[in-house]
C-alpha atoms as a PDB file:
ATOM      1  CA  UNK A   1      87.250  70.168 122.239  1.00  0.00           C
ATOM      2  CA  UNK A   2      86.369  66.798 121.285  1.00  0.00           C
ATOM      3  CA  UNK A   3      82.457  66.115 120.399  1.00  0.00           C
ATOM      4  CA  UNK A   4      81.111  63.335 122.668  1.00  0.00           C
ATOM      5  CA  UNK A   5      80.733  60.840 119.951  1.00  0.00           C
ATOM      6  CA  UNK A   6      84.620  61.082 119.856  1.00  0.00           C
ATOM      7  CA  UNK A   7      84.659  59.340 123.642  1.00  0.00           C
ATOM      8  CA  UNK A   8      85.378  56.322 124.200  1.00  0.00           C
ATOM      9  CA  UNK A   9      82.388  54.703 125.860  1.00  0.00           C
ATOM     10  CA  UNK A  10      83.682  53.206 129.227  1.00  0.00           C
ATOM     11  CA  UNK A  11      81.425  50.263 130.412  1.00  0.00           C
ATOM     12  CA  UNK A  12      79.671  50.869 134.109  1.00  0.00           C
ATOM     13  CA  UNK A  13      80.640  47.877 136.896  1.00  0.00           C
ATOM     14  CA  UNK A  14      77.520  46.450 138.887  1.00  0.00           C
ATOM     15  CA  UNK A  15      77.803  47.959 142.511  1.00  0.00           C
ATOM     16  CA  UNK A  16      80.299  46.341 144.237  1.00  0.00           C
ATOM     17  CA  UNK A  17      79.018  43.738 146.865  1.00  0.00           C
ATOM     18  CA  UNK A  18      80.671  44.600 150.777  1.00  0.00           C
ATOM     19  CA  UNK A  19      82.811  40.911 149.981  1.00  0.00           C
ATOM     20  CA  UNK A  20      84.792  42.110 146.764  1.00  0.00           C
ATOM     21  CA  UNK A  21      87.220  44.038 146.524  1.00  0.00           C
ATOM     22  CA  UNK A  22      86.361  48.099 145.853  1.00  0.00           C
ATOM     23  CA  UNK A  23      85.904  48.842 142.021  1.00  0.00           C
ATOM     24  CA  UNK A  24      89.210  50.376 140.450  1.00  0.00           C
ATOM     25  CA  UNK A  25      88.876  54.184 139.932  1.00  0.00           C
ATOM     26  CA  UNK A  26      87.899  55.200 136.636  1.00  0.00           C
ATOM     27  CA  UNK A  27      90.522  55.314 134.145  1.00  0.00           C
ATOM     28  CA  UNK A  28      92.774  53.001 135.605  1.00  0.00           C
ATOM     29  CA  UNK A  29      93.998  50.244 133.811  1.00  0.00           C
ATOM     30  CA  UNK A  30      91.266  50.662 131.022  1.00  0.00           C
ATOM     31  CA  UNK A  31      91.824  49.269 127.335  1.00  0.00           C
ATOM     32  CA  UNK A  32      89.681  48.792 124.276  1.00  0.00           C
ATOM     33  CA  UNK A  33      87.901  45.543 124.679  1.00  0.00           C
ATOM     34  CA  UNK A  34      89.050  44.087 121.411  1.00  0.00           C
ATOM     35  CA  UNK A  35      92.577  44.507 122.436  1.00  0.00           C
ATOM     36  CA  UNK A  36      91.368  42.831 125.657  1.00  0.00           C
ATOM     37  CA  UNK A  37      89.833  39.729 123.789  1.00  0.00           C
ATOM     38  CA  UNK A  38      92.857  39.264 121.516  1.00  0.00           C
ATOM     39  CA  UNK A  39      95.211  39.568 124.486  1.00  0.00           C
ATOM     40  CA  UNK A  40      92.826  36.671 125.936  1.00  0.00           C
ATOM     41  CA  UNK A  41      93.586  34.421 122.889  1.00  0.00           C
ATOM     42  CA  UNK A  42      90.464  34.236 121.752  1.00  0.00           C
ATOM     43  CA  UNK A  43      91.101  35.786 118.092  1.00  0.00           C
ATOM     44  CA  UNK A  44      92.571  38.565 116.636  1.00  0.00           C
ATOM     45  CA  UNK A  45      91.667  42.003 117.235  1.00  0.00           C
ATOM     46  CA  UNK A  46      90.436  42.452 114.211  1.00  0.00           C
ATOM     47  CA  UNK A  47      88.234  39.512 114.277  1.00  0.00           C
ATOM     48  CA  UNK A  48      87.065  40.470 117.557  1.00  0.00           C
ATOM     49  CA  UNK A  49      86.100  44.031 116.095  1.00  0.00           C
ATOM     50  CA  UNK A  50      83.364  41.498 114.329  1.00  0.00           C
ATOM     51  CA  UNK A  51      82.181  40.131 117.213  1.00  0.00           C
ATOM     52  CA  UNK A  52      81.420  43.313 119.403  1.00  0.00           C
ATOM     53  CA  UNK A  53      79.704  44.824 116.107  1.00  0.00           C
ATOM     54  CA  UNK A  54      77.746  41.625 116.192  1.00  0.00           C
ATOM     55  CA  UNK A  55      76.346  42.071 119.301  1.00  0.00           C
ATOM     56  CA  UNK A  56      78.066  38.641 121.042  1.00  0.00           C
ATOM     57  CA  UNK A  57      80.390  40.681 123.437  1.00  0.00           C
ATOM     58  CA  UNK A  58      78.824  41.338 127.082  1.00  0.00           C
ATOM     59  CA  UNK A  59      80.767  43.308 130.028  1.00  0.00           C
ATOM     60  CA  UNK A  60      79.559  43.444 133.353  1.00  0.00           C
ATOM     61  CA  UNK A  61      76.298  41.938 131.789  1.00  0.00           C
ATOM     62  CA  UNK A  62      76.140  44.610 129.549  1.00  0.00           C
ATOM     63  CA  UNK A  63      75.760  43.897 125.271  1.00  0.00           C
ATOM     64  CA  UNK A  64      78.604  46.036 123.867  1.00  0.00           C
ATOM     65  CA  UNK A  65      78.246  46.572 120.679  1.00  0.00           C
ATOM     66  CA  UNK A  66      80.665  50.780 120.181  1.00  0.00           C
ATOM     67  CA  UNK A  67      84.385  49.644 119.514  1.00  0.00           C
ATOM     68  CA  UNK A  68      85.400  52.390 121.771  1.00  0.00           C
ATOM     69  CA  UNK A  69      84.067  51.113 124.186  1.00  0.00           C
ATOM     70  CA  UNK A  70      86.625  50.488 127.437  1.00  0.00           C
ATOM     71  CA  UNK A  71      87.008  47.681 130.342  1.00  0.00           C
ATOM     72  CA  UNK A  72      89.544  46.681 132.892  1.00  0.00           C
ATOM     73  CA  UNK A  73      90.616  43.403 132.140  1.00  0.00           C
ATOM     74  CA  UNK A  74      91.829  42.435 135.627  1.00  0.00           C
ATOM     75  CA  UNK A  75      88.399  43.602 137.293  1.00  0.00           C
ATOM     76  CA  UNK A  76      85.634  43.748 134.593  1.00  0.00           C
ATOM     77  CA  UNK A  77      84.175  40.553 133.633  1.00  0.00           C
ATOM     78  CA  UNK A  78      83.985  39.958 129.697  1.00  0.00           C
ATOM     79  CA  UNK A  79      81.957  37.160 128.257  1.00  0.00           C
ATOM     80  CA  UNK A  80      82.358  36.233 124.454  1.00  0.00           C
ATOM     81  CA  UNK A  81      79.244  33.885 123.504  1.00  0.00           C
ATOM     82  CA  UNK A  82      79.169  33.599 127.370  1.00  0.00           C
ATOM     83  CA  UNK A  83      82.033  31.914 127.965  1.00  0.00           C
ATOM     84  CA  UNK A  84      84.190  34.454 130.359  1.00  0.00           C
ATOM     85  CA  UNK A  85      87.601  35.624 129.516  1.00  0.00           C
ATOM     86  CA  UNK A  86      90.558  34.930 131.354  1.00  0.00           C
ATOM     87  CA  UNK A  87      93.071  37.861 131.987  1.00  0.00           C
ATOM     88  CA  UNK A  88      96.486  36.632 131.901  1.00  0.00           C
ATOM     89  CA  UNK A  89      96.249  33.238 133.058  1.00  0.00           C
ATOM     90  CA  UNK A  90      97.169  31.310 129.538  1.00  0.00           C
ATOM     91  CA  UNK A  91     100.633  30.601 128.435  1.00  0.00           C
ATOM     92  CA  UNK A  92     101.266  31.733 125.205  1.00  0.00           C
ATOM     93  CA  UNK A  93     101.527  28.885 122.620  1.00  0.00           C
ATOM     94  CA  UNK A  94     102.935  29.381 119.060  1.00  0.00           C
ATOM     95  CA  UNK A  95     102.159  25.906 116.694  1.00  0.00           C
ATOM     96  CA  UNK A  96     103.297  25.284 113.145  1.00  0.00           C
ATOM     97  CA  UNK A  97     101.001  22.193 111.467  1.00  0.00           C
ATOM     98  CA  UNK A  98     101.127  20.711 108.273  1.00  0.00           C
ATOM     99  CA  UNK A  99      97.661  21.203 107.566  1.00  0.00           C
ATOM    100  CA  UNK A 100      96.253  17.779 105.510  1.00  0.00           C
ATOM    101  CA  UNK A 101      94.136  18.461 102.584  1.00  0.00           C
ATOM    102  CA  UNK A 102      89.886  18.048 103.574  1.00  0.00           C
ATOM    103  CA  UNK A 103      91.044  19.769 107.112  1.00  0.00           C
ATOM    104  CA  UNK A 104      89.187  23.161 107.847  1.00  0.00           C
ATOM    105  CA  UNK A 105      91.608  26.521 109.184  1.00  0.00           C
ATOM    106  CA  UNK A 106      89.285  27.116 111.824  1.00  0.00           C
ATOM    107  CA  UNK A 107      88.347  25.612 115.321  1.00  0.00           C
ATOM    108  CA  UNK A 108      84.775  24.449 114.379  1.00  0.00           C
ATOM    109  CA  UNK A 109      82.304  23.744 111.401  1.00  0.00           C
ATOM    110  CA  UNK A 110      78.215  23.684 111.032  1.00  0.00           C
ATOM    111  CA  UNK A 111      78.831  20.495 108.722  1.00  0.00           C
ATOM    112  CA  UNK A 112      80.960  18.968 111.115  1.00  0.00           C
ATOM    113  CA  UNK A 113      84.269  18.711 108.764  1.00  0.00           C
ATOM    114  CA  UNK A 114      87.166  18.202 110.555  1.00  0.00           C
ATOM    115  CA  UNK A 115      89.085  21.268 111.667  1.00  0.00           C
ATOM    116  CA  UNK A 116      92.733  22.099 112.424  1.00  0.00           C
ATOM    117  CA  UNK A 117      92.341  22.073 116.388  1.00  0.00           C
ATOM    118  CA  UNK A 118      91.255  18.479 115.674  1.00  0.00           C
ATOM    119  CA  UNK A 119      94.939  17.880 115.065  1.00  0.00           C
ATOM    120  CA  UNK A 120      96.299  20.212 117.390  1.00  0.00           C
ATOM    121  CA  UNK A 121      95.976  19.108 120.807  1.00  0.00           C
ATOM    122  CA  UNK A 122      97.595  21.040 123.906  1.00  0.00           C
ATOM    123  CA  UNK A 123      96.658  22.661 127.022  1.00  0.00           C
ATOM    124  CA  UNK A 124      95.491  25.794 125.960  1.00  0.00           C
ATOM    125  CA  UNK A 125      93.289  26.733 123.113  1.00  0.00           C
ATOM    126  CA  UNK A 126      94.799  27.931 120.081  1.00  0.00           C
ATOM    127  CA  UNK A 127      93.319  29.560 116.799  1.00  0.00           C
ATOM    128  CA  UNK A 128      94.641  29.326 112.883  1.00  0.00           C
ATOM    129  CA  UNK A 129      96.795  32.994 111.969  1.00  0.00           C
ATOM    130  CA  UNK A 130      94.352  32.899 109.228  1.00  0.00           C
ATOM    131  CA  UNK A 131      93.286  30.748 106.999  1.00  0.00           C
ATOM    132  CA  UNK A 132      94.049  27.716 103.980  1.00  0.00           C
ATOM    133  CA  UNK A 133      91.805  26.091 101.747  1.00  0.00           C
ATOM    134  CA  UNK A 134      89.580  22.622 102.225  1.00  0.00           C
ATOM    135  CA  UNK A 135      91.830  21.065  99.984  1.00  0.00           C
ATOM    136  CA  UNK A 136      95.085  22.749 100.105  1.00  0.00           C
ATOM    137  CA  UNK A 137      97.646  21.591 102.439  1.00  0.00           C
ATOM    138  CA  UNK A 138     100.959  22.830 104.051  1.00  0.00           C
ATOM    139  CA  UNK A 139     102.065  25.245 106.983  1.00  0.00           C
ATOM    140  CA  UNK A 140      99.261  27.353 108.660  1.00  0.00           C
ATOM    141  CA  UNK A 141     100.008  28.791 112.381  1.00  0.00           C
ATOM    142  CA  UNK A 142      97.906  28.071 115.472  1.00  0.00           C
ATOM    143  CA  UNK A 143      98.496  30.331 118.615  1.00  0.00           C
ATOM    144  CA  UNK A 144      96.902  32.010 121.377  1.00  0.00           C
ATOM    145  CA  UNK A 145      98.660  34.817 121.183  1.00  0.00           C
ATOM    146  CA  UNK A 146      95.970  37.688 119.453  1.00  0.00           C
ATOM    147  CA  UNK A 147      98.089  40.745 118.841  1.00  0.00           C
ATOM    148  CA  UNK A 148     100.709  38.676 117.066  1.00  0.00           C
ATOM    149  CA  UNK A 149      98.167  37.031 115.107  1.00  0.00           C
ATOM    150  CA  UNK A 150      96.701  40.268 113.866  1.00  0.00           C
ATOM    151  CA  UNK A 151      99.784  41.809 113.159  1.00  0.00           C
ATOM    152  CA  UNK A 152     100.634  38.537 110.867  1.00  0.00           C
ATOM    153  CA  UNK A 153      97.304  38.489 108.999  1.00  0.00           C
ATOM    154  CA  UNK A 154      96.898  42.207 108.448  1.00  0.00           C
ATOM    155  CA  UNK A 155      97.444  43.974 105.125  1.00  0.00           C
ATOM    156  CA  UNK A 156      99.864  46.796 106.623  1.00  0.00           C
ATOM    157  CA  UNK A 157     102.950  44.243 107.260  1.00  0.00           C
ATOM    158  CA  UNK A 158     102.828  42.254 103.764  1.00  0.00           C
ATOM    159  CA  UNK A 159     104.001  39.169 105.263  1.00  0.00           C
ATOM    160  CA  UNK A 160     104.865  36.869 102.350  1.00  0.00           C
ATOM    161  CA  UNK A 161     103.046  33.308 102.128  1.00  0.00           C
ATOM    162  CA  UNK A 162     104.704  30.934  99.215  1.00  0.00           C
ATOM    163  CA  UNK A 163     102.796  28.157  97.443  1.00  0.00           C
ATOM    164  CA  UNK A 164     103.960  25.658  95.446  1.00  0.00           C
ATOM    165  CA  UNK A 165     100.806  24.922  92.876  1.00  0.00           C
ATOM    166  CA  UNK A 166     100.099  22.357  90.408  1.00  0.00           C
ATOM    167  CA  UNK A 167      98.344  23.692  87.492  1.00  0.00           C
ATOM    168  CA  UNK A 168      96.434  22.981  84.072  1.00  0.00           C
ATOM    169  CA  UNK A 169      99.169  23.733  81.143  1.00  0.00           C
ATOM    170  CA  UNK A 170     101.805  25.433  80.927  1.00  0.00           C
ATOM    171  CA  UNK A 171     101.590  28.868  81.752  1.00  0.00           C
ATOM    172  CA  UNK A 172     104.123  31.188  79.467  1.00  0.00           C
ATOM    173  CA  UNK A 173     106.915  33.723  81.263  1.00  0.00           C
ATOM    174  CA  UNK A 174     104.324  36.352  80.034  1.00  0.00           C
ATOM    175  CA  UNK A 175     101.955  35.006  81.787  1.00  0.00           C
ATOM    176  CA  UNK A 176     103.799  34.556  85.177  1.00  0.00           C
ATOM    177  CA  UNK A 177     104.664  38.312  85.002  1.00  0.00           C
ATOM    178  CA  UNK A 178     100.927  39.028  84.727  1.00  0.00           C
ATOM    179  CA  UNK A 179     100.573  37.287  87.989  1.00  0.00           C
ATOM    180  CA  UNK A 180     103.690  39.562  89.530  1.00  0.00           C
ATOM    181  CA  UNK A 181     102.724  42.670  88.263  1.00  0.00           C
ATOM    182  CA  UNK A 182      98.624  42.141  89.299  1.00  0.00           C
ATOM    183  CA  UNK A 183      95.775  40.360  88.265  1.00  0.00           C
ATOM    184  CA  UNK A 184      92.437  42.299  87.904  1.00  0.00           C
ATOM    185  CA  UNK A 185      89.955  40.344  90.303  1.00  0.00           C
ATOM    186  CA  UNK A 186      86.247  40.514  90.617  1.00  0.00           C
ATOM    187  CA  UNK A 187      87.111  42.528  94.167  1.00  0.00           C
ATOM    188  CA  UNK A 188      90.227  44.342  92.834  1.00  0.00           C
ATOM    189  CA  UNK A 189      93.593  44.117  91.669  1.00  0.00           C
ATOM    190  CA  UNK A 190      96.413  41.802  93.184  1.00  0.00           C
ATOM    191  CA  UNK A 191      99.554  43.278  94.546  1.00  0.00           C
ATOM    192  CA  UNK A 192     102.610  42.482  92.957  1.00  0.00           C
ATOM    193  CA  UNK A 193     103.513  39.053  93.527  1.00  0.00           C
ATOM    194  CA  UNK A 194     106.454  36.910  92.475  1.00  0.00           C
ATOM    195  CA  UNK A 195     106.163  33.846  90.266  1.00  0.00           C
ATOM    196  CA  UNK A 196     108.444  31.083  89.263  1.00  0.00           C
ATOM    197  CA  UNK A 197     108.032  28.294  86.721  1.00  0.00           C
ATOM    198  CA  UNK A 198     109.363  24.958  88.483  1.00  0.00           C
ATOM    199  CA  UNK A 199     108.344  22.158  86.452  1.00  0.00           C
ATOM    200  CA  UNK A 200     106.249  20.264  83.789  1.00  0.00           C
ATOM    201  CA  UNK A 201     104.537  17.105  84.007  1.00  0.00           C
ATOM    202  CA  UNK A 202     102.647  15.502  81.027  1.00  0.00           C
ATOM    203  CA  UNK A 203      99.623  17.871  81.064  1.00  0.00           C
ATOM    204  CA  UNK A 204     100.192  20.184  83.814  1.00  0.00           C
ATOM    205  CA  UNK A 205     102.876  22.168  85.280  1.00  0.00           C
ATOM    206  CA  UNK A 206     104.218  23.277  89.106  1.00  0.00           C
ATOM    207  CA  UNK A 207     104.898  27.079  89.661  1.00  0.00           C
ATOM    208  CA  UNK A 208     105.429  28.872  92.644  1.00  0.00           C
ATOM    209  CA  UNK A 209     104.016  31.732  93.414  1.00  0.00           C
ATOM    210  CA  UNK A 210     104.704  33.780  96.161  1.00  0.00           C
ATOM    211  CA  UNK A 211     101.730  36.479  97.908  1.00  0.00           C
ATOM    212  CA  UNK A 212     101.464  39.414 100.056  1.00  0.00           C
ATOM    213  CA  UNK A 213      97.626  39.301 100.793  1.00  0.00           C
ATOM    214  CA  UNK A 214      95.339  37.198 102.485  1.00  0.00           C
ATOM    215  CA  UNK A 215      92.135  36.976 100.046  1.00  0.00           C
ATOM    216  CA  UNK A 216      90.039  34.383 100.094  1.00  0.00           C
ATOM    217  CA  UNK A 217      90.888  31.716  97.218  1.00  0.00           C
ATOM    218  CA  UNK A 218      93.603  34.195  96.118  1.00  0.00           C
ATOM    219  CA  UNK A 219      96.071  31.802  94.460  1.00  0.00           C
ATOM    220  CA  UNK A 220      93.413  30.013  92.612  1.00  0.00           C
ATOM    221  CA  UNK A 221      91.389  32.975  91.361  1.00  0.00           C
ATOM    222  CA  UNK A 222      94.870  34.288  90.175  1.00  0.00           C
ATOM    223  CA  UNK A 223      95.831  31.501  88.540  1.00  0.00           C
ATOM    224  CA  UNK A 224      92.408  31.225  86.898  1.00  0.00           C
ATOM    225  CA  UNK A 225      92.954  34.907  85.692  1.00  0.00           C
ATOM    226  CA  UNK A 226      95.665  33.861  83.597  1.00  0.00           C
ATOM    227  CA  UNK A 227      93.956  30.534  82.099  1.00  0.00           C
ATOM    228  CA  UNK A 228      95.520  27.809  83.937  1.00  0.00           C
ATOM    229  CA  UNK A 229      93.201  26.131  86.996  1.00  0.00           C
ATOM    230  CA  UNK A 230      94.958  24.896  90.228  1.00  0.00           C
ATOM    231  CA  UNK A 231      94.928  21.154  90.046  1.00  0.00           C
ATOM    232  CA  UNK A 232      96.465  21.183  93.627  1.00  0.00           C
ATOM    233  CA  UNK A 233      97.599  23.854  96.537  1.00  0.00           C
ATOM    234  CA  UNK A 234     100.605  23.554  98.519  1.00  0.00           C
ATOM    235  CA  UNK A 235     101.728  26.498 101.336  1.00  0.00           C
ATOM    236  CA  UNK A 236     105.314  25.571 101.561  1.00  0.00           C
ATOM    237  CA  UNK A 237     106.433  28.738 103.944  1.00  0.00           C
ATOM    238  CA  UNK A 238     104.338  31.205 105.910  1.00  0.00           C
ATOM    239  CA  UNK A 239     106.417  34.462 107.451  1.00  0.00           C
ATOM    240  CA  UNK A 240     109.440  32.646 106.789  1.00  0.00           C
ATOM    241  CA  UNK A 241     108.224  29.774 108.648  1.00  0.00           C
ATOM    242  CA  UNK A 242     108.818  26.478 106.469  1.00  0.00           C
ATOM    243  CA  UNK A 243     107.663  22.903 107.212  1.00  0.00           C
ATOM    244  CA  UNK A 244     110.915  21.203 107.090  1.00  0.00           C
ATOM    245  CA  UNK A 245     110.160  17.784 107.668  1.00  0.00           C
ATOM    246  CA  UNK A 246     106.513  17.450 108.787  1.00  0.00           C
ATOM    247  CA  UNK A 247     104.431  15.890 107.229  1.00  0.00           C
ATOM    248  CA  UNK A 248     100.677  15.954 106.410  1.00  0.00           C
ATOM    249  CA  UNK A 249      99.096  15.949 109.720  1.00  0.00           C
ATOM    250  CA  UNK A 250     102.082  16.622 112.253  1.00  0.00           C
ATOM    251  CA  UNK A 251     103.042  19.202 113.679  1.00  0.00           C
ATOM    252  CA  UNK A 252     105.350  20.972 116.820  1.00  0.00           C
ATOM    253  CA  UNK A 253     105.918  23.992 118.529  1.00  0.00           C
ATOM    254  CA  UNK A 254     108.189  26.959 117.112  1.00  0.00           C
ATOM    255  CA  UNK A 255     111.637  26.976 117.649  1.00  0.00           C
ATOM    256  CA  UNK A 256     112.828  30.275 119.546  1.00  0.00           C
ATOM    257  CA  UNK A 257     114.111  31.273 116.421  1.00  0.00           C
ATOM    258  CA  UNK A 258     111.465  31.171 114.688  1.00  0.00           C
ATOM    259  CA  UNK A 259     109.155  32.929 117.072  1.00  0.00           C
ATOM    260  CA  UNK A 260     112.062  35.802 117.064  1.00  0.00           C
ATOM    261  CA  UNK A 261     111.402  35.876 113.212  1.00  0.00           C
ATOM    262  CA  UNK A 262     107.443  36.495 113.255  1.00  0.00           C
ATOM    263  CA  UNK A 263     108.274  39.322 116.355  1.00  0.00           C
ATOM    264  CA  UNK A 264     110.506  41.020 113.716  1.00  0.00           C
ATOM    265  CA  UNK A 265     108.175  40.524 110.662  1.00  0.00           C
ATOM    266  CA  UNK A 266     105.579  41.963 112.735  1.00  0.00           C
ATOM    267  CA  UNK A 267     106.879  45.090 114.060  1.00  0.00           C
ATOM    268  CA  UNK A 268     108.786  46.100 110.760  1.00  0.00           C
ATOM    269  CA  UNK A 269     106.431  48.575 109.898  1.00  0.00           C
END
């Protein structure tokens, strides 16, 4: 028998007013609310995990703050920093951008920085599939769609991101196969990576380096590791998304194809 901790906490519906339509029977059509608020576009699961911890979820006027905790997304109403989610009503959108350098990955900023949804402009709202630094530029994904943006950004599924970065010197072979066998970081060791010399200029060099984590800073704390600072940061493909011809500031919606490749990448494990 399961102790009661083990429950999943469902979330009680004000009394229904002799207008509305009768409350659904209990256990019907329930689902964890974070799978609720991702399936609402408004971030990934995980992320939303955060916010119910945090105390900024409300159902039914309720603070939930237990990530057990249950709703029915067609009847219960679920606010996220008040504003009330919509079940179902979105079309998805999938957006690749060629994010400029001094752009932030996110869809607002206490200094007031630009920000990626600055660029992006469409009907529905959209969020970054994680994130790329201030002054890095290249492909980063915007969608609405918060189960596939979960899947894409967490650990499990290894999706490969591949920069092309400038450097300080040039960095030996040795040294590259540090960086593909692991780097020891101040919050752990890097998974193997893969690492390829491309060119030199007078006093620097271009390698890429290809990841399988989402740290923050990652490629420029490993490249510090080994003794040669990023002079600049390019993401030239993202789950085998590439940018093709955009450039710095553009972007479009992805092909079919492409949205057939980051379905696959996504459920391969």
């Amino acid at each position: 028998m399961r102790k009661e901790t083990e429950k999943a906490t469902r979330i009680p519906r004000p009394r229904a007013r002799s207008k509305q339509k009768p409350a659904a029977p209990q256990g019907d059509g329930l689902e964890r609310i974070q799978k609720i608020i991702a399936a609402g576009g408004i971030t990934s699961r995980r992320k939303a995990e955060e916010l119910i911890t945090q105390g900024r979820v409300v159902v039914n006027g309720q603070v939930v703050t237990e990530l057990g905790a249950k709703a029915n997304p067609l009847s219960d109403r679920i606010e996220v920093d008040g504003k009330k989610i919509t079940s179902g009503g979105q079309p998805k959108a999938y957006i690749l951008l060629n994010k400029p350098k001094g752009v932030i990955s996110s869809v607002s900023d206490e200094h007031n920085r630009p920000v990626v949804t600055d660029i992006v402009r469409v009907k529905v709202r959209v969020y970054p599939v994680g994130r790329l630094d201030y002054d890095a530029e290249g492909v980063i994904l915007l969608t609405n769609d918060g189960d596939l943006s979960n899947r894409l950004i967490h650990p499990t599924f290894m999706v490969a991101k591949i920069y092309q970065v400038k450097v300080k010197g040039a960095p030996t072979r040795e040294k590259l196969q540090k960086l593909e066998k692991g780097v020891y970081l101040e919050d752990g060791r890097t998974l193997p990576a893969k690492a390829k010399f491309l060119r030199a200029t007078d006093e620097n060099s271009w390698i890429e380096l290809t990841v399988f984590e989402g740290r923050n800073h990652l490629v420029k704390r490993m490249c510090m590791a080994i003794g040669h600072p990023v002079q600049k940061l390019k993401r030239v493909e993202f789950a085998g998304i590439r940018l093709g011809e955009l450039k710095p500031g553009e972007w479009r919606p992805l092909t079919d194809k492409e949205l057939e490749t980051l379905q696959f990448l996504s459920k391969g494990k």
